[in-house]
PDB file of N, CA and C in Angstrom:
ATOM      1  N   UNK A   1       4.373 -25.645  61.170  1.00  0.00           N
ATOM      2  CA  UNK A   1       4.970 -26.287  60.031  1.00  0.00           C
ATOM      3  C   UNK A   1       4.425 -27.694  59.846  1.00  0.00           C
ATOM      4  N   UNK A   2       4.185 -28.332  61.030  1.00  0.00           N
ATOM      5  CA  UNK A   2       3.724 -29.723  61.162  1.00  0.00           C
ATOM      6  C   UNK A   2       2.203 -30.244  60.337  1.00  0.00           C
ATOM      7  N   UNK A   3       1.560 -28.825  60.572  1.00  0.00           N
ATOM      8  CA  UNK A   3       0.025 -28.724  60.230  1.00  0.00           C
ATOM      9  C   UNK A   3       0.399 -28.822  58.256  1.00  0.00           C
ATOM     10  N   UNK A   4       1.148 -27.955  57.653  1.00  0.00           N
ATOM     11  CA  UNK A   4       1.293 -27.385  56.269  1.00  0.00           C
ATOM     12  C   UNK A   4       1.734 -28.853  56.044  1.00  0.00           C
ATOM     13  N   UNK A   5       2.682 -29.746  56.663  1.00  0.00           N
ATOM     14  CA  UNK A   5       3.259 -30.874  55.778  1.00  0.00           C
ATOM     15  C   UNK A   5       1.466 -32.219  55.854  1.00  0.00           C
ATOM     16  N   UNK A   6       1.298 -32.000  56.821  1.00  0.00           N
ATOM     17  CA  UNK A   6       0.130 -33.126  57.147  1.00  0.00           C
ATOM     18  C   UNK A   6      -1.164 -32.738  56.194  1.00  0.00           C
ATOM     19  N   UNK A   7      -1.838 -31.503  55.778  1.00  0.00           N
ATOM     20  CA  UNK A   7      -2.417 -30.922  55.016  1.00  0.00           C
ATOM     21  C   UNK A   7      -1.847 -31.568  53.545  1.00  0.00           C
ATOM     22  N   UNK A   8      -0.349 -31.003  52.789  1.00  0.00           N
ATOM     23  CA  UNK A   8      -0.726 -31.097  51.626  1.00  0.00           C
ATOM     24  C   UNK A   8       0.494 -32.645  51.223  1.00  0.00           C
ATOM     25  N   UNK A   9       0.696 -33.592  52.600  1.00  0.00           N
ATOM     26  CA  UNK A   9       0.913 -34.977  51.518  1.00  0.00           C
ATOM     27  C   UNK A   9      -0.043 -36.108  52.211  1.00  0.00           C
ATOM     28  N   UNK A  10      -1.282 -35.690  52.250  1.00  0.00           N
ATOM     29  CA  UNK A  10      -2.015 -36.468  52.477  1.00  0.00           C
ATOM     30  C   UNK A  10      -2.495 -37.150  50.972  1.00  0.00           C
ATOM     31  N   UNK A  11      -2.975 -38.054  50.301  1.00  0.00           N
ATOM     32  CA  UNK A  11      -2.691 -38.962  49.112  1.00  0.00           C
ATOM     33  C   UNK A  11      -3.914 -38.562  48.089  1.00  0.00           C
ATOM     34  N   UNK A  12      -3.484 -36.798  47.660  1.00  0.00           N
ATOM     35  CA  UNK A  12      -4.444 -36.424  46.355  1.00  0.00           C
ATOM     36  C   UNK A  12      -4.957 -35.665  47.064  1.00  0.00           C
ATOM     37  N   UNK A  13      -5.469 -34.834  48.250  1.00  0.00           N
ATOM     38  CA  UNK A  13      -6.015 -34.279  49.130  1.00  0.00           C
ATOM     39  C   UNK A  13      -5.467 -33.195  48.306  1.00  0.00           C
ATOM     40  N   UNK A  14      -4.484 -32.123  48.277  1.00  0.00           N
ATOM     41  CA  UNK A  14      -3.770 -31.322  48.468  1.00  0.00           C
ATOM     42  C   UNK A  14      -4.081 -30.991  46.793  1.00  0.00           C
ATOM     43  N   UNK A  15      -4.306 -32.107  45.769  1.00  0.00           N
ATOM     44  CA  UNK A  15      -3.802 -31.291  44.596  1.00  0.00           C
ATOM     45  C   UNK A  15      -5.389 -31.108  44.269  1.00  0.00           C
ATOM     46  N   UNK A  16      -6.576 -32.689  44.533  1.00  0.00           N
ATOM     47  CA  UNK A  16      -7.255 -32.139  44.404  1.00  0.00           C
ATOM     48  C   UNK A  16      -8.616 -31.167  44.763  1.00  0.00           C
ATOM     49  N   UNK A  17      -7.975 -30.414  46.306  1.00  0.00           N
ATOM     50  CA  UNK A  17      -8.909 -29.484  46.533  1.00  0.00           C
ATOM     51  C   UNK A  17      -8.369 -28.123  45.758  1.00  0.00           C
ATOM     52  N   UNK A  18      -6.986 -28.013  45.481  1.00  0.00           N
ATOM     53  CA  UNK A  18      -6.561 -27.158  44.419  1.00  0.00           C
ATOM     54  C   UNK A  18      -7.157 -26.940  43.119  1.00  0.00           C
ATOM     55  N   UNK A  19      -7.420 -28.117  42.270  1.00  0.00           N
ATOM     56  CA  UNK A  19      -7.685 -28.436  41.350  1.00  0.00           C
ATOM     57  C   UNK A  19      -9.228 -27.635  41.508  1.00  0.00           C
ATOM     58  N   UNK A  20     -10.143 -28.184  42.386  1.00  0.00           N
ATOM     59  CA  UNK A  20     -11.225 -27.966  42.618  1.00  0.00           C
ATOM     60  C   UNK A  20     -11.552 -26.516  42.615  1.00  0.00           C
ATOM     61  N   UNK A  21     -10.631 -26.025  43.680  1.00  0.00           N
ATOM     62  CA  UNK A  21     -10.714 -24.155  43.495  1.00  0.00           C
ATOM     63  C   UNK A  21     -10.518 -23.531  42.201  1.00  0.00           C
ATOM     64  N   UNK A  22      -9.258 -24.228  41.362  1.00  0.00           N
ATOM     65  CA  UNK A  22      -9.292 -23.199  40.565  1.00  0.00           C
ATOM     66  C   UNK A  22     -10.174 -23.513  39.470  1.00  0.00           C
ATOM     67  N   UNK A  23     -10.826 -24.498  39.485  1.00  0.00           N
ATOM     68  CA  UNK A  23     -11.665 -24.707  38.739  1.00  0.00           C
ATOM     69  C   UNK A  23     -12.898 -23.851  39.374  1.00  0.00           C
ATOM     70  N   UNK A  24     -13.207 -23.468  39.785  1.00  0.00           N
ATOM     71  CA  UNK A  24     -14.096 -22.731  40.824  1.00  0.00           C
ATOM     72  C   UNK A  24     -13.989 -21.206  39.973  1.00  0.00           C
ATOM     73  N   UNK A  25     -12.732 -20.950  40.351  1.00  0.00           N
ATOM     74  CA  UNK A  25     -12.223 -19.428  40.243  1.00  0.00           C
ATOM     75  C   UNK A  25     -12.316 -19.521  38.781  1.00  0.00           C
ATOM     76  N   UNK A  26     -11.800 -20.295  37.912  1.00  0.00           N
ATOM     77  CA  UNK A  26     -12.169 -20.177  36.597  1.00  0.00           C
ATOM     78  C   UNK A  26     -13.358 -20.118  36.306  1.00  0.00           C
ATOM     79  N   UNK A  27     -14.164 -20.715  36.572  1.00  0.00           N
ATOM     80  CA  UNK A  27     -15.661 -20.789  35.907  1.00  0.00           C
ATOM     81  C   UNK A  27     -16.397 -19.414  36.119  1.00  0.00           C
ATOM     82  N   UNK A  28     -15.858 -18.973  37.358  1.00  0.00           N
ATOM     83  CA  UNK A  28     -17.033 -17.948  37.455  1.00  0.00           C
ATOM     84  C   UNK A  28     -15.987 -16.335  36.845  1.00  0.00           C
ATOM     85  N   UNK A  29     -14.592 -16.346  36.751  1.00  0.00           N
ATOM     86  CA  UNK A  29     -14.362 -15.467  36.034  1.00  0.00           C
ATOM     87  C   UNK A  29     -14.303 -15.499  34.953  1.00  0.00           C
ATOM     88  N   UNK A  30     -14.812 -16.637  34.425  1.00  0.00           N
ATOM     89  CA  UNK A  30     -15.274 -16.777  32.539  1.00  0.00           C
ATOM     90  C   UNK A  30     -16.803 -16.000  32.655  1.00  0.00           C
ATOM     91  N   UNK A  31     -17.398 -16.881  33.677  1.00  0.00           N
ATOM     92  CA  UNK A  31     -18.895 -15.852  33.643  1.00  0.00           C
ATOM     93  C   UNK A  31     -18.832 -14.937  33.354  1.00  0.00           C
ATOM     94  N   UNK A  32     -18.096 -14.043  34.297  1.00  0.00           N
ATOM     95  CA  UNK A  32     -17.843 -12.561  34.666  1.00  0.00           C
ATOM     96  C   UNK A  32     -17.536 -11.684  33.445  1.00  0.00           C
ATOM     97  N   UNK A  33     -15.919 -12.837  32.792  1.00  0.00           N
ATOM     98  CA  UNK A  33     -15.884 -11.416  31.763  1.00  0.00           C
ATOM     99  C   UNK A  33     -15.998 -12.499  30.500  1.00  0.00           C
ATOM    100  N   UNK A  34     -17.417 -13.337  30.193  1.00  0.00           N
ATOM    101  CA  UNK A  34     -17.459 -14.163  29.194  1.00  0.00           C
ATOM    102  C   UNK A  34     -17.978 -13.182  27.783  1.00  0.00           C
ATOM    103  N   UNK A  35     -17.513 -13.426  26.915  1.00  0.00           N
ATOM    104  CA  UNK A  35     -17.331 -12.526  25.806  1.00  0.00           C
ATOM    105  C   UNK A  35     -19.106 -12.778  25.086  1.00  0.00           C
ATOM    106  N   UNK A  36     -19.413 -12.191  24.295  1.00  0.00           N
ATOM    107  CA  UNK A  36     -20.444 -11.405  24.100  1.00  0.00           C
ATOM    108  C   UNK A  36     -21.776 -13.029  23.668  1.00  0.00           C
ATOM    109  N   UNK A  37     -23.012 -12.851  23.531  1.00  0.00           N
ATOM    110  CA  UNK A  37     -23.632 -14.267  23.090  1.00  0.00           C
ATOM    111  C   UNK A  37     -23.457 -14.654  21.481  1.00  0.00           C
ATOM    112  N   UNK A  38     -23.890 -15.303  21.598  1.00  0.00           N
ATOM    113  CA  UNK A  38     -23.128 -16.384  19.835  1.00  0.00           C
ATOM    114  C   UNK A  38     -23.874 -15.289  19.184  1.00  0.00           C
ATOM    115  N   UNK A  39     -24.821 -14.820  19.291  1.00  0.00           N
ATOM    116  CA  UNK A  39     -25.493 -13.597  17.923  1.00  0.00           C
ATOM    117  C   UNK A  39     -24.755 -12.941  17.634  1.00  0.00           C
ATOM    118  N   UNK A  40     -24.353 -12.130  18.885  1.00  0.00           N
ATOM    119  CA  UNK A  40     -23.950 -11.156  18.647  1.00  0.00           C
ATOM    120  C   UNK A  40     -22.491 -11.308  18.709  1.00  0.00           C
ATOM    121  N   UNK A  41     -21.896 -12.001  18.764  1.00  0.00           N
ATOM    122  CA  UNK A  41     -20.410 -12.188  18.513  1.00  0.00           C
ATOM    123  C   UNK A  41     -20.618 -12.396  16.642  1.00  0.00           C
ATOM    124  N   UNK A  42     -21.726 -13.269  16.410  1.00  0.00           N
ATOM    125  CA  UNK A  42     -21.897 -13.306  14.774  1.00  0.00           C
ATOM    126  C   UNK A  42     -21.917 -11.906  14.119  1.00  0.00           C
ATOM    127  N   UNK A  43     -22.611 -11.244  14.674  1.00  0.00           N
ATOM    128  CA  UNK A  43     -23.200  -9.921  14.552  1.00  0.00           C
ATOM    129  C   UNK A  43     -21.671  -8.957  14.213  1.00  0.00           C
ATOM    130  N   UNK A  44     -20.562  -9.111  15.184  1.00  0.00           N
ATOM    131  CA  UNK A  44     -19.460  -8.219  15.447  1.00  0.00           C
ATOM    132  C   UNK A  44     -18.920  -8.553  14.227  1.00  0.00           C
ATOM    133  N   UNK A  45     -18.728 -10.040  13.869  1.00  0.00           N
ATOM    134  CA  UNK A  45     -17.797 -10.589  12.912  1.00  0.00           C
ATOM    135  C   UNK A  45     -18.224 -10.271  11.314  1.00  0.00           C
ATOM    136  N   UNK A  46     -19.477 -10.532  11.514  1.00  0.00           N
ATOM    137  CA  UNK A  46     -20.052 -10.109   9.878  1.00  0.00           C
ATOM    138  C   UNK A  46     -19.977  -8.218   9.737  1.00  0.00           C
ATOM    139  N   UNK A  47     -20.175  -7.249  10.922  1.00  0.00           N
ATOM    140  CA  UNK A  47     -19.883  -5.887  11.074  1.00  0.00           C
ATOM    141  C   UNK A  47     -18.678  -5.810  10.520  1.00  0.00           C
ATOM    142  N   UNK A  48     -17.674  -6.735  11.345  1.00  0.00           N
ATOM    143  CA  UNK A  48     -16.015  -6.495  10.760  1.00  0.00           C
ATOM    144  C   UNK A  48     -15.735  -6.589   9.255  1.00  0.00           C
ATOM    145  N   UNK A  49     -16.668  -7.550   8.877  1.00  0.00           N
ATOM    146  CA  UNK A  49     -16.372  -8.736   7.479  1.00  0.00           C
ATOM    147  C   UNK A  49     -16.598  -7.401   6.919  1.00  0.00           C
ATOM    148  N   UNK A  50     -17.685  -6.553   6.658  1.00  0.00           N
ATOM    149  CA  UNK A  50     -18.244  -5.128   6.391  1.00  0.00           C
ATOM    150  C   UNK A  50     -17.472  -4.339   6.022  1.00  0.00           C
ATOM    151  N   UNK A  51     -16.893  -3.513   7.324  1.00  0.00           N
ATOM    152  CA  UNK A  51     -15.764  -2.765   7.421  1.00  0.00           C
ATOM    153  C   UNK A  51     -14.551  -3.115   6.696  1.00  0.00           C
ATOM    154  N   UNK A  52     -14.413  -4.085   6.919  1.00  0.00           N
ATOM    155  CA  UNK A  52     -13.163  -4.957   6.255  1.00  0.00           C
ATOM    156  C   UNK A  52     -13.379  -4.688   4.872  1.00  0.00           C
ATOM    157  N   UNK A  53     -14.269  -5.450   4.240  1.00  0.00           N
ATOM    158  CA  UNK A  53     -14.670  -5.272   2.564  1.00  0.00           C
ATOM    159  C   UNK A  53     -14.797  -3.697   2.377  1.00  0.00           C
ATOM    160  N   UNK A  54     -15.534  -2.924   2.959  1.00  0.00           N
ATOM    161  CA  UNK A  54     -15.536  -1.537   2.418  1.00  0.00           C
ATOM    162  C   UNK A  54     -14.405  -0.459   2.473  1.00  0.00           C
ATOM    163  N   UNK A  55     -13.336  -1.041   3.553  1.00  0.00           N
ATOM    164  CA  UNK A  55     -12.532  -0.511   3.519  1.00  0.00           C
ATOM    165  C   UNK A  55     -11.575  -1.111   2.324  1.00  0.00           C
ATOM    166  N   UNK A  56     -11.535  -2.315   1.917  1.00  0.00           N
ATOM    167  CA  UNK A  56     -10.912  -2.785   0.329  1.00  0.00           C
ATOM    168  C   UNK A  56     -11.061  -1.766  -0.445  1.00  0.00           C
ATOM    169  N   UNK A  57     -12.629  -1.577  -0.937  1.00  0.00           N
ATOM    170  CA  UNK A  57     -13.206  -1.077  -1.871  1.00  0.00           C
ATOM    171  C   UNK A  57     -12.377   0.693  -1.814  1.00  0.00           C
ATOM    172  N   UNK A  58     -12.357   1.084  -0.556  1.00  0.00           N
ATOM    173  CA  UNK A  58     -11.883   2.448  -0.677  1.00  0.00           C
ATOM    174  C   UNK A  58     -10.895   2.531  -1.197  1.00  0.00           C
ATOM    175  N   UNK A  59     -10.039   1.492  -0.931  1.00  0.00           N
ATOM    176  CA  UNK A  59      -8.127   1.411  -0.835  1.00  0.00           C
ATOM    177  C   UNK A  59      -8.444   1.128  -2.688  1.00  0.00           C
ATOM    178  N   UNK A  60      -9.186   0.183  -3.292  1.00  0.00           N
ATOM    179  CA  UNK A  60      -9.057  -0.057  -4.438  1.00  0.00           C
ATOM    180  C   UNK A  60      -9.110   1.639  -5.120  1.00  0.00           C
ATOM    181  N   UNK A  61     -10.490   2.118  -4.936  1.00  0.00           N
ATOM    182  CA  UNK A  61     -10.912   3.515  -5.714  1.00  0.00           C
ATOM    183  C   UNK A  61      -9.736   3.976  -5.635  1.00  0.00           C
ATOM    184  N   UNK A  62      -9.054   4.503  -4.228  1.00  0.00           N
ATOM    185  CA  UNK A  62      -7.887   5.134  -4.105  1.00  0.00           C
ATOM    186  C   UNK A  62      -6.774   4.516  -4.678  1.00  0.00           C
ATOM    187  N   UNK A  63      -6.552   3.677  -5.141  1.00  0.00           N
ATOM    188  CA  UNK A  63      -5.572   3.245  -5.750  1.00  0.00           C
ATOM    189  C   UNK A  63      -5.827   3.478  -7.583  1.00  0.00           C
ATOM    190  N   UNK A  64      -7.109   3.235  -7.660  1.00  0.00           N
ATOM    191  CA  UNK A  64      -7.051   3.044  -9.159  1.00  0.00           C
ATOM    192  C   UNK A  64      -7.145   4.510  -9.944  1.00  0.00           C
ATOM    193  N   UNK A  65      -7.635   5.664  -8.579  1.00  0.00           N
ATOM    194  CA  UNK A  65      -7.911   7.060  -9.353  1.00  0.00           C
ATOM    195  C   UNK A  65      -6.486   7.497  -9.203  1.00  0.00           C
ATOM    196  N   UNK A  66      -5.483   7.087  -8.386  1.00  0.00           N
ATOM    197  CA  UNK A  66      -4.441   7.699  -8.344  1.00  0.00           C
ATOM    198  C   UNK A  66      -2.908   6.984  -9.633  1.00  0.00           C
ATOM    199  N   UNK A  67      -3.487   5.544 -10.017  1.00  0.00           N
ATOM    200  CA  UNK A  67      -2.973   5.331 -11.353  1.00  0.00           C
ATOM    201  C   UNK A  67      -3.618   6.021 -12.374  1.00  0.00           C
ATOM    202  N   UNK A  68      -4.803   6.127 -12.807  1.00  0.00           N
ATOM    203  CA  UNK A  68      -5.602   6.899 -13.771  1.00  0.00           C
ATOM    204  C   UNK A  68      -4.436   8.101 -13.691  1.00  0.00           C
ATOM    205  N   UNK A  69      -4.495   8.850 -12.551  1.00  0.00           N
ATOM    206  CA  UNK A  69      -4.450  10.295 -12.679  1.00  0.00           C
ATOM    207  C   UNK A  69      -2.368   9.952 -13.057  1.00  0.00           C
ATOM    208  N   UNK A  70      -2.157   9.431 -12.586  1.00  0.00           N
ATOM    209  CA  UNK A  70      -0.378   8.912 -12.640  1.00  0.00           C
ATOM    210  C   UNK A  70      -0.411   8.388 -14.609  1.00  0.00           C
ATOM    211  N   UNK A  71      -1.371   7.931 -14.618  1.00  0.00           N
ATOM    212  CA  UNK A  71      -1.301   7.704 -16.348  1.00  0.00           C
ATOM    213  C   UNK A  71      -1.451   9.055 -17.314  1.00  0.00           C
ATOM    214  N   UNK A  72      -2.589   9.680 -16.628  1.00  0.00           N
ATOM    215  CA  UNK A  72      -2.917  11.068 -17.507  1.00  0.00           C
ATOM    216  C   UNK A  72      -1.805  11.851 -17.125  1.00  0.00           C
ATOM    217  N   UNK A  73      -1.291  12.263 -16.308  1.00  0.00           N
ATOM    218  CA  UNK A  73      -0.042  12.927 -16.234  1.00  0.00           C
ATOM    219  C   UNK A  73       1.055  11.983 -17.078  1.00  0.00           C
ATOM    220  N   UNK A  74       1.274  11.120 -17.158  1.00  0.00           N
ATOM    221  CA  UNK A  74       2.666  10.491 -18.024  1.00  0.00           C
ATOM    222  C   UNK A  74       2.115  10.824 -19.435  1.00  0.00           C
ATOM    223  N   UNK A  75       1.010  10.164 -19.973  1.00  0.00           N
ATOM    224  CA  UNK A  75       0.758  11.275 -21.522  1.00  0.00           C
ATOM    225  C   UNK A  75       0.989  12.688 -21.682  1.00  0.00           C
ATOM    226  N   UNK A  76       0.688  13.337 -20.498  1.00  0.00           N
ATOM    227  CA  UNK A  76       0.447  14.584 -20.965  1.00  0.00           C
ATOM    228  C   UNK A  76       1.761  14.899 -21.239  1.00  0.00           C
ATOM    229  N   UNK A  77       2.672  14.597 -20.221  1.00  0.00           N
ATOM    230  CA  UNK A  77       4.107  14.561 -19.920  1.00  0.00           C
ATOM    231  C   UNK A  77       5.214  14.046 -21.622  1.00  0.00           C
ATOM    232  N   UNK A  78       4.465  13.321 -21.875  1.00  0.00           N
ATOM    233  CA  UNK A  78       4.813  12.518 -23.349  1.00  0.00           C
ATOM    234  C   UNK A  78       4.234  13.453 -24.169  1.00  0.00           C
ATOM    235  N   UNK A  79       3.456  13.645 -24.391  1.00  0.00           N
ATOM    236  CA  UNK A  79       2.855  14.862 -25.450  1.00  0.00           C
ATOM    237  C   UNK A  79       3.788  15.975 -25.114  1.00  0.00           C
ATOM    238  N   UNK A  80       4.241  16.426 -24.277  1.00  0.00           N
ATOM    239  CA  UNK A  80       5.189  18.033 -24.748  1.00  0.00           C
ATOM    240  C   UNK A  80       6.416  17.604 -24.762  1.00  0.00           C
ATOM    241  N   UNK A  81       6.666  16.314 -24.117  1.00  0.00           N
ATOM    242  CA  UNK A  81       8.239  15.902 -24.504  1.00  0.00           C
ATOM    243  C   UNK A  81       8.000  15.734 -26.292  1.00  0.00           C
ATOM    244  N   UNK A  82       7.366  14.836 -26.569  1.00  0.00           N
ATOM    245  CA  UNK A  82       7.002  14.755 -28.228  1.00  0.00           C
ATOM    246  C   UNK A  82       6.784  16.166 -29.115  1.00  0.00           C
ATOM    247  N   UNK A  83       6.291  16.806 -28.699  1.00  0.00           N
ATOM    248  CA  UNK A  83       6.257  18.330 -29.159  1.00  0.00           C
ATOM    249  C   UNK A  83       7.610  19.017 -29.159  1.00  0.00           C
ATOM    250  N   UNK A  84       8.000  18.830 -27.943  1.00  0.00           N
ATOM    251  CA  UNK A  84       9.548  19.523 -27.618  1.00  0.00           C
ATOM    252  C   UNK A  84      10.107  18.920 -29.139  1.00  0.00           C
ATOM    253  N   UNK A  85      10.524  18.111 -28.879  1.00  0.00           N
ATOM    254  CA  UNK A  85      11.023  16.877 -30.030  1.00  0.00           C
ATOM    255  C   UNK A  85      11.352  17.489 -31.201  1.00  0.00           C
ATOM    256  N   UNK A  86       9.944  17.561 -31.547  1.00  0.00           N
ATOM    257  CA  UNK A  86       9.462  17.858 -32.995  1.00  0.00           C
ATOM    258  C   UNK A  86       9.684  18.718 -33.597  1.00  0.00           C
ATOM    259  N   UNK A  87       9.697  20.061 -32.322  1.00  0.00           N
ATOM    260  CA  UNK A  87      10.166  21.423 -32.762  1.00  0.00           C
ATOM    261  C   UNK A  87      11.576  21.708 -32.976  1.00  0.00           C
ATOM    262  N   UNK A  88      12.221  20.995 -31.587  1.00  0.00           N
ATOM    263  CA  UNK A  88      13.516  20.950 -31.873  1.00  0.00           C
ATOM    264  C   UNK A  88      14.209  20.349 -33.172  1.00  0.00           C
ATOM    265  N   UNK A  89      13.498  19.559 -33.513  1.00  0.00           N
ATOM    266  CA  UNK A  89      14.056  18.637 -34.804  1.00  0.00           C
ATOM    267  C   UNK A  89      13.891  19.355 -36.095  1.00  0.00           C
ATOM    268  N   UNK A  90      12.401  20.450 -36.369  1.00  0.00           N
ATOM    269  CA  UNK A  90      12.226  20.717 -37.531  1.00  0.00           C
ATOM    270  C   UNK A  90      13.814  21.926 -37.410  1.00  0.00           C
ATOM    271  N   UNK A  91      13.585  23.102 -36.212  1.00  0.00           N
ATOM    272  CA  UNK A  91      14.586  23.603 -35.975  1.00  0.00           C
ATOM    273  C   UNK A  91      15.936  23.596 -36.557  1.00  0.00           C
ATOM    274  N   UNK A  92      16.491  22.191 -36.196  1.00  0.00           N
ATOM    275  CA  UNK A  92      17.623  21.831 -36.774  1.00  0.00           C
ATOM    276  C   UNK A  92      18.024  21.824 -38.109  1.00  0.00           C
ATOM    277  N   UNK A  93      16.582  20.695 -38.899  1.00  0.00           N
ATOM    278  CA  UNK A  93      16.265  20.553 -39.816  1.00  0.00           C
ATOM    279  C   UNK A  93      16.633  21.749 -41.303  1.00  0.00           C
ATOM    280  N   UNK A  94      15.387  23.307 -40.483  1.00  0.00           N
ATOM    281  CA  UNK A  94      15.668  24.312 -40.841  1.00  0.00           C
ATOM    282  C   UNK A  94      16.793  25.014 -41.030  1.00  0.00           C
ATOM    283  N   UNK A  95      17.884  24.962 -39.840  1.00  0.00           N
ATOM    284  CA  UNK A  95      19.148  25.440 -39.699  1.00  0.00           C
ATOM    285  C   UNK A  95      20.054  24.465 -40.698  1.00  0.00           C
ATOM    286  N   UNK A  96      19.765  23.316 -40.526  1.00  0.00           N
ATOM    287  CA  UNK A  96      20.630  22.708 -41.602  1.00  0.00           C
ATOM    288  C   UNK A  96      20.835  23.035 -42.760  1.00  0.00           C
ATOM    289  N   UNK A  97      19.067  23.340 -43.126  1.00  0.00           N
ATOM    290  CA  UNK A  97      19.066  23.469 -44.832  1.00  0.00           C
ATOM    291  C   UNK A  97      19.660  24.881 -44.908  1.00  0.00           C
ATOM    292  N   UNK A  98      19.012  25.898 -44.007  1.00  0.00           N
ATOM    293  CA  UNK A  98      19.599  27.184 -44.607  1.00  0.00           C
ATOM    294  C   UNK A  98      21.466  27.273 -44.623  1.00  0.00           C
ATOM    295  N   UNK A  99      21.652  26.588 -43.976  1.00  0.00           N
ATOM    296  CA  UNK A  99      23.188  26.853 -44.000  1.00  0.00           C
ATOM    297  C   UNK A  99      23.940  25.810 -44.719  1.00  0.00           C
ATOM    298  N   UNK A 100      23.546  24.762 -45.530  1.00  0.00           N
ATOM    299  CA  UNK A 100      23.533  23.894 -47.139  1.00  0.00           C
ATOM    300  C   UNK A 100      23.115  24.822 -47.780  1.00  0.00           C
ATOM    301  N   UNK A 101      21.942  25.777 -48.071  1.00  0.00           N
ATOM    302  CA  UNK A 101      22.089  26.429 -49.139  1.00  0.00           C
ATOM    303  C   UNK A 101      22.497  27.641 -49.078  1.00  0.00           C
ATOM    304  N   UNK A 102      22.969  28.381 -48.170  1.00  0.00           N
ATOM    305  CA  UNK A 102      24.289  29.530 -48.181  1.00  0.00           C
ATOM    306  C   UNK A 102      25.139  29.072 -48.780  1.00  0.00           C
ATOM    307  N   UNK A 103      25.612  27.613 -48.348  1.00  0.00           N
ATOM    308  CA  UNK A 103      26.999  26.803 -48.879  1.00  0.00           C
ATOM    309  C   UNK A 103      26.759  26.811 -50.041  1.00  0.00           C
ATOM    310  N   UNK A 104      25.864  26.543 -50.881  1.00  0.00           N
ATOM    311  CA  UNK A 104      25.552  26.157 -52.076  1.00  0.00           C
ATOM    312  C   UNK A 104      25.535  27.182 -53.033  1.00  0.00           C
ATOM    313  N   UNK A 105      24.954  28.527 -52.263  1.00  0.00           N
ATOM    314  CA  UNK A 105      25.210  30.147 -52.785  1.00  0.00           C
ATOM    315  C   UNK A 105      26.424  30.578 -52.879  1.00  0.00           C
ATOM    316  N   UNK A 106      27.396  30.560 -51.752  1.00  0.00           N
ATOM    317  CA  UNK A 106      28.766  30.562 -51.460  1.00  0.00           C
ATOM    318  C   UNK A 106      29.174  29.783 -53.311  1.00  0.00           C
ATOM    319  N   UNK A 107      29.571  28.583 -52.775  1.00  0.00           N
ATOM    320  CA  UNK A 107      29.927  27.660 -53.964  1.00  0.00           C
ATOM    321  C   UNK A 107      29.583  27.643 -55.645  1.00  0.00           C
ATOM    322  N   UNK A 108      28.394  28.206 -55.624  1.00  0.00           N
ATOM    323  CA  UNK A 108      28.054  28.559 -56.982  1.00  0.00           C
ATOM    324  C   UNK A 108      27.707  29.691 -57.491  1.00  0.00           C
ATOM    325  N   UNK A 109      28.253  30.624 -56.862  1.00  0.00           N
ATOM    326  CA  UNK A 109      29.093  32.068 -56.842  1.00  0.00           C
ATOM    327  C   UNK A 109      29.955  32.061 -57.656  1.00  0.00           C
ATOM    328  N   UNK A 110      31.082  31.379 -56.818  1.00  0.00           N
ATOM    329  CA  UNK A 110      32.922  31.093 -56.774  1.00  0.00           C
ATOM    330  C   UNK A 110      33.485  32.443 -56.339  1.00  0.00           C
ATOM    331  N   UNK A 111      32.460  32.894 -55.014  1.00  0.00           N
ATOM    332  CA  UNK A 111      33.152  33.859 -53.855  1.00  0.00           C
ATOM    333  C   UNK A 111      33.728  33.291 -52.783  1.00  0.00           C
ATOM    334  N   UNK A 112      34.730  32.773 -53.397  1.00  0.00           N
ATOM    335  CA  UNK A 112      35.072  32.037 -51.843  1.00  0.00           C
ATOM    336  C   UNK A 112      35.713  33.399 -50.736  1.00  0.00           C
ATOM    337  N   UNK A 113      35.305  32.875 -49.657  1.00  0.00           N
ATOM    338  CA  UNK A 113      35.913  34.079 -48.406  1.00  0.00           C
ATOM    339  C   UNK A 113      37.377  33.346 -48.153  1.00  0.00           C
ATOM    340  N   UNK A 114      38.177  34.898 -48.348  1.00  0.00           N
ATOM    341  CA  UNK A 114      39.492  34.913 -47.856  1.00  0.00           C
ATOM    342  C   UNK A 114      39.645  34.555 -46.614  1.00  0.00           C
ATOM    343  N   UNK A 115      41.002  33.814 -46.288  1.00  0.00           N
ATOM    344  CA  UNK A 115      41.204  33.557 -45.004  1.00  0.00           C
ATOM    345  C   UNK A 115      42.640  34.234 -44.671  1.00  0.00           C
TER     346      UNK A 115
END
């Protein structure tokens, strides 16, 4: 125990042969697993920049053919609702008049139906 106290309060001894190691141990496990050289780290980043932009470009196409196609379906969708419409309306139209001028046959007869 005597040895461990005399070792580390001797005056800076203790912190800086510490200091020293791990500065040691750092340097050479930066070596070890130091990340790729400035080219080619340029190289990865402009690859990404790449990928990155072309994958935009896909997401755009895919986005803009799938409004296109979301638009052509809502016309088409509008065109037979508008048709529906139209038919239904002359329909009515038709039924109206023929049964105003029954009334009108009725009435200028003077058959009125018994009740």
């Amino acid at each position: 125990m005597q040895d461990f106290d005399t070792r580390y309060n001797q005056p800076g001894g203790g912190f800086v042969s510490g200091l020293l190691f791990g500065a040691a141990v750092g340097a050479a496990l930066g070596v070890i697993f130091a990340p790729r050289a400035g080219a080619d780290t340029r190289r990865q980043i402009a690859e990404s920049g790449k990928n990155l932009r072309e994958g935009a470009v896909r997401t755009y196409e895919q986005a803009r053919e799938g409004a296109n196609s979301a638009v052509s379906k809502a016309r088409t969708a509008y065109d037979r609702g508008r048709e529906a419409f139209d038919r239904t309306r002359r329909d009515v139209e038709n039924t109206v008049s023929d049964a105003a001028d029954q009334a009108s046959d009725v009435l200028s007869s003077g058959a009125f139906p018994r009740v």
